[in-house]
Protein backbone atom coordinates (compact mmCIF):
# COMPACT_ATOMS: atom_id res chain seq x y z
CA UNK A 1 1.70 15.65 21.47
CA UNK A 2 3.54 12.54 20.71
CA UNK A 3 5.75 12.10 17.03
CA UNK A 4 4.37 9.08 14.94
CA UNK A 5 6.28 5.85 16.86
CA UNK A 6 7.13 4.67 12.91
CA UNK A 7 9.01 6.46 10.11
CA UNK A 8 7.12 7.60 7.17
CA UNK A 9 7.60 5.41 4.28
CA UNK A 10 6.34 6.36 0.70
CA UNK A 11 5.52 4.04 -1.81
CA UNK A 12 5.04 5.46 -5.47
CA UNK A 13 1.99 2.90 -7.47
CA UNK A 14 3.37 2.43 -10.75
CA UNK A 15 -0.28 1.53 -12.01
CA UNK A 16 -0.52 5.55 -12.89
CA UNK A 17 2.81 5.52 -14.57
CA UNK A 18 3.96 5.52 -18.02
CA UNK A 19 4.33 1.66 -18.90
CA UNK A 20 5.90 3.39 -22.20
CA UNK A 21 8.86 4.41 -20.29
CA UNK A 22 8.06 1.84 -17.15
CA UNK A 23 11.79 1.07 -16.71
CA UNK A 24 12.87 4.89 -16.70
CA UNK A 25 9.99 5.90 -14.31
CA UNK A 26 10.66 3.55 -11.81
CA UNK A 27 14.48 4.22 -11.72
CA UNK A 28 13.67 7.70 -11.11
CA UNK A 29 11.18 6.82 -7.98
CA UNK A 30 14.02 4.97 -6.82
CA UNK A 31 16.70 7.58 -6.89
CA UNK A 32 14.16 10.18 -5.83
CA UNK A 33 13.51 9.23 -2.63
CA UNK A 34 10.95 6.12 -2.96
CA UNK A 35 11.24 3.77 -0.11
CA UNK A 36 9.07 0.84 -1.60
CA UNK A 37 7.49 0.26 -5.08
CA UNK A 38 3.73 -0.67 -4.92
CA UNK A 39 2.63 -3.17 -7.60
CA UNK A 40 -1.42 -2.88 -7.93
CA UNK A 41 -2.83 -6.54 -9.61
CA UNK A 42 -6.01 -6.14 -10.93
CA UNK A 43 -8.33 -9.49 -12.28
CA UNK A 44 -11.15 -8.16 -13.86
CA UNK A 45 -13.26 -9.88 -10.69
CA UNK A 46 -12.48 -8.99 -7.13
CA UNK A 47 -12.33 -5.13 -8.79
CA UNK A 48 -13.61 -3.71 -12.44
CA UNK A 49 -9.92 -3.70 -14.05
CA UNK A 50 -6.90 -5.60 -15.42
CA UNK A 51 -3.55 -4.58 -14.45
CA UNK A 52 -0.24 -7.01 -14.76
CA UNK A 53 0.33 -9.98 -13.18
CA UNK A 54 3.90 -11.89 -11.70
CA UNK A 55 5.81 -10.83 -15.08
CA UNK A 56 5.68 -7.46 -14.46
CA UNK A 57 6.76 -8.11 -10.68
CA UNK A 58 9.77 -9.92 -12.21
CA UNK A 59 10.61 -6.95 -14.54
CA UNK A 60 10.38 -4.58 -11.85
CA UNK A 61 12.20 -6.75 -9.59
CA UNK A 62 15.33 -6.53 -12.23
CA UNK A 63 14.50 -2.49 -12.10
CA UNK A 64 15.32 -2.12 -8.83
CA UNK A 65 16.26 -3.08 -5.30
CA UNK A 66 13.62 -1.49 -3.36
CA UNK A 67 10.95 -3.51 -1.52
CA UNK A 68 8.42 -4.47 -4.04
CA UNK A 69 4.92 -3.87 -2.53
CA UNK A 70 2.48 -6.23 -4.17
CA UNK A 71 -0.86 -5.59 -3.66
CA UNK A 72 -3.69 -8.32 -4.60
CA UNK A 73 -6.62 -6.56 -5.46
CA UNK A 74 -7.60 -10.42 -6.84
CA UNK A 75 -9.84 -13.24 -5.92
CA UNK A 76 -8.57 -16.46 -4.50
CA UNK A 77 -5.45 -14.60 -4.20
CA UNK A 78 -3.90 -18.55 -2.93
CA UNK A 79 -3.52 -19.71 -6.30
CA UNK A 80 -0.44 -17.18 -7.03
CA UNK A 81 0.63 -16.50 -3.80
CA UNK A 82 4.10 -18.69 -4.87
CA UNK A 83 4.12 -17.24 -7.91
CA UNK A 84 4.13 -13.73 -6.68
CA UNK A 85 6.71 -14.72 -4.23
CA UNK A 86 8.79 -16.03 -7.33
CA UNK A 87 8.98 -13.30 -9.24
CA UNK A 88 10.09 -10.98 -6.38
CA UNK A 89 7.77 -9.30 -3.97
CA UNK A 90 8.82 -9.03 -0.43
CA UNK A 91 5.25 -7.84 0.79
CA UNK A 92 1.95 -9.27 -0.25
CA UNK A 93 -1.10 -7.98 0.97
CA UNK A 94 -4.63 -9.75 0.22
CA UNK A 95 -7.93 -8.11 0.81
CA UNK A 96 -9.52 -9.30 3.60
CA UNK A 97 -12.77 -9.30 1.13
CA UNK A 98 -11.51 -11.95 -0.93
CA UNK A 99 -10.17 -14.81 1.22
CA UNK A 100 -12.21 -17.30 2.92
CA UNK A 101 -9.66 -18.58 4.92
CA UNK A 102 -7.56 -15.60 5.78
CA UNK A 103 -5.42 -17.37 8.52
CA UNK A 104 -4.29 -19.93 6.10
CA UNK A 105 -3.45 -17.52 3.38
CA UNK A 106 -1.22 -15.12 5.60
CA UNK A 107 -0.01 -18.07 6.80
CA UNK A 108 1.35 -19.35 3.15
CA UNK A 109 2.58 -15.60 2.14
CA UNK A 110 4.84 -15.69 6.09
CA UNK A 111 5.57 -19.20 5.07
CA UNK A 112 6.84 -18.27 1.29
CA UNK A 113 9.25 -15.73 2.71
CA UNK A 114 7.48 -12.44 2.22
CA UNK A 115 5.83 -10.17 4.69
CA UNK A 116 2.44 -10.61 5.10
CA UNK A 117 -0.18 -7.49 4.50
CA UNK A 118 -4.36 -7.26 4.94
CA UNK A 119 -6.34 -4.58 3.09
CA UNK A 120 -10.11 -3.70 3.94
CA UNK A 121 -11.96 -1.69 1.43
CA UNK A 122 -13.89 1.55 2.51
CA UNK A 123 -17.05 0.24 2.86
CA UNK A 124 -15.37 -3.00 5.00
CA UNK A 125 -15.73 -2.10 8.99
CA UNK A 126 -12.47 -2.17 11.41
CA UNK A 127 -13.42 -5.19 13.44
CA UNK A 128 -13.08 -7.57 10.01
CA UNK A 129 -9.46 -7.45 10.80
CA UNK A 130 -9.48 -8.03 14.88
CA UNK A 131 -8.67 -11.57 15.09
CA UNK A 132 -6.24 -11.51 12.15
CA UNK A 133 -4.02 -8.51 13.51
CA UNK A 134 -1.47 -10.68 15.88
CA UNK A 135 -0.47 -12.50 12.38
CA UNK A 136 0.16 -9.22 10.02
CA UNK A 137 2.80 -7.80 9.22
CA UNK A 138 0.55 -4.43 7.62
CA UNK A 139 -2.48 -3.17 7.35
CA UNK A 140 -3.72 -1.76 4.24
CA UNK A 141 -6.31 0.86 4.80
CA UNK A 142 -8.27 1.41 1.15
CA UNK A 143 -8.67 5.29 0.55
CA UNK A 144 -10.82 5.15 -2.72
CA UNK A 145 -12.96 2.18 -4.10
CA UNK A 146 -10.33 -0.30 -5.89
CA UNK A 147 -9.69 -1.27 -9.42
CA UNK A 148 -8.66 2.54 -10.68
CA UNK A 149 -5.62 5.09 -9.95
CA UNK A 150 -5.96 8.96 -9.56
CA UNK A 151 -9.30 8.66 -7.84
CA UNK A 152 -10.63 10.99 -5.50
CA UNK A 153 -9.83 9.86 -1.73
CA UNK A 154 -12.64 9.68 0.60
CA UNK A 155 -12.26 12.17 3.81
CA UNK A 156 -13.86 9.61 5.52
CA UNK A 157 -10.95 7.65 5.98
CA UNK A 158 -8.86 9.60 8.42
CA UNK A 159 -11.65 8.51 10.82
CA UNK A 160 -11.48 5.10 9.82
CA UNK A 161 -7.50 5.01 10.42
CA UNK A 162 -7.27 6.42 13.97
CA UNK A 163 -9.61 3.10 14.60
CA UNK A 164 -7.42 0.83 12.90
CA UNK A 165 -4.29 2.30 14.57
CA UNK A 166 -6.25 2.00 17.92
CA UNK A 167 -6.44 -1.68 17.70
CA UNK A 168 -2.59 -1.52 15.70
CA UNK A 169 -1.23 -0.29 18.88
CA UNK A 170 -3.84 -2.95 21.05
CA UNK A 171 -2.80 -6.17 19.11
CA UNK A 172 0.49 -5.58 17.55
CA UNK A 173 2.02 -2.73 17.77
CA UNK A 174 4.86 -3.34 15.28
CA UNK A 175 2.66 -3.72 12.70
CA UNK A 176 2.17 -0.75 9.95
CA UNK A 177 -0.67 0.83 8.71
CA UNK A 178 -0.40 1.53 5.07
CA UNK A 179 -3.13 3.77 2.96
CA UNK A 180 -4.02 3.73 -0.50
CA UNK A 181 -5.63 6.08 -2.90
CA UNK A 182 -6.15 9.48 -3.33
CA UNK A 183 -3.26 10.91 -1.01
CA UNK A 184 -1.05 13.96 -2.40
CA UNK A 185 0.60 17.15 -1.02
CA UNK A 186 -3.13 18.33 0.30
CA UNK A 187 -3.66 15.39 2.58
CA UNK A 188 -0.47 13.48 3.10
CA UNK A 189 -0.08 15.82 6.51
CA UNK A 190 -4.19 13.96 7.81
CA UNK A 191 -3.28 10.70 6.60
CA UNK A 192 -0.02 10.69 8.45
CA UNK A 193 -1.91 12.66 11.43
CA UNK A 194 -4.22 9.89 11.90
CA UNK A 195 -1.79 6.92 12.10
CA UNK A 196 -0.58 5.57 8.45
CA UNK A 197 3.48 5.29 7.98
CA UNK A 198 2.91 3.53 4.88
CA UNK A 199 1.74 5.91 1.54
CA UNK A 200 0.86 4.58 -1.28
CA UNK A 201 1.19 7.71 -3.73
CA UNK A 202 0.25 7.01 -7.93
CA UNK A 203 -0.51 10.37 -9.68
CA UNK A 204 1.09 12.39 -6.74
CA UNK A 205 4.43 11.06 -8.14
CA UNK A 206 3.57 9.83 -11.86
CA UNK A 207 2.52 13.12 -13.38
CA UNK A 208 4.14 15.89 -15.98
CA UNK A 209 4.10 18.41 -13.83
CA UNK A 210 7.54 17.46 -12.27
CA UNK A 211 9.77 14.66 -11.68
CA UNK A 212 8.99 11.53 -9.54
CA UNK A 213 11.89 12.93 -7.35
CA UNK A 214 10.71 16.32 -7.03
CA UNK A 215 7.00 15.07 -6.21
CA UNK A 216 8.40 12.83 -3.60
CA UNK A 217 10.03 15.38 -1.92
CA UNK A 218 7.19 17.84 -1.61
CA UNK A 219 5.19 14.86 0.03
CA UNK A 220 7.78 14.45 2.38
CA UNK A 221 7.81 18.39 3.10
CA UNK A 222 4.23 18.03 3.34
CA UNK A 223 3.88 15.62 6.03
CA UNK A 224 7.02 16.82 7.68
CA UNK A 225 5.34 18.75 10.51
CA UNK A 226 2.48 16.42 10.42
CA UNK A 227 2.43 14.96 14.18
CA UNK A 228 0.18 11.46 15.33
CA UNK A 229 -3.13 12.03 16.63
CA UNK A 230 -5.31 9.03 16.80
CA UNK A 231 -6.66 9.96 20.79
């Protein structure tokens, strides 16, 4: 059975962290292990919650020197593309849900400097994202139903990303396939199984019942043996 073709990359969601002690929680994702920093933004429309908008990017931006993952969980996610751009991120993924011209807004996040990401939400089928695939950069594969961290993640999903990785490996094979919600030491080894080299992880690595280092590592031990099977 083949290994996964792309290194497993973890990406601790600081939208479960303690914004008390943001600075100090970050910092220790970063020396733990964390290979990117997902930032979760949240309108109050396109899902039921607030979150943080490009300040917060900035802040984290003078944090640390990891990627910054910026996820728009937002509608008309054009009007702050720039301003997302601005304040740091070097990935921005828009749901696929909330842009009427997806072309053209991929398009402006390539064109703005920063890598360019899709996300589909659970109930959103595969073939949404066919004719957008050559132009991505990532695919964001939603594990829960947006708008809240430490939710449960949906089995059904490990289904759902041997499809997506089907047509990954059809249409652009560099591209990665990221997954968000729900993932921990239980199910990292299925989600990594069935095609994703991108984790989001919130309350897997935010918790008390060890550091963000510590929790990073046991994901990693976790999936270690984990080997690709999307036939």
């Amino acid at each position: 059975m083949p290994q996964h073709p792309r290194p497993l990359k973890l990406a601790p969601s600081i939208l479960t962290a303690d914004f008390g002690r943001l600075a100090a929680a970050i910092q220790a994702a970063d020396a733990g292990g964390a290979d990117y920093i997902h930032l979760d933004v949240m309108d109050g429309r396109f899902v039921p919650n607030i979150s943080f908008g490009p300040t917060i990017v900035r802040t984290v931006r003078d944090i640390t020197a990891k990627p910054l993952d910026v996820h728009l969980m937002i509608e008309e996610p054009d009007r702050y593309l720039a301003d997302f751009a601005a304040a740091g991120a070097n990935l921005i993924t828009v749901h696929a849900e909330a842009c009427v011209h997806l072309h053209r807004t991929l398009q402006t996040v390539t064109e703005l400097g920063c890598r360019a990401g899709v996300a589909i939400n659970p109930a959103t089928p595969v073939e949404m994202i066919r004719e957008i695939l050559p132009f991505v950069d990532m695919v964001l594969v939603m594990s829960v139903n947006p708008g809240f961290g430490s939710q449960r993640f949906i089995e059904t999903t490990t289904n759902k990303l041997r499809r997506v990785c089907h047509l990954i490996e059809d249409l652009n094979p560099l591209c990665d396939l990221e997954v968000d919600g729900g993932v921990d030491v239980h199910n990292i080894d299925d989600v990594v199984r069935s095609g994703a080299n991108v984790v989001v992880v919130g309350s897997a690595v935010f918790n008390d019942r060890a550091t963000p280092g510590e929790n990073l590592h046991a994901l990693r031990e976790a999936a270690r043996g984990a080997q690709w099977q999307i036939a």
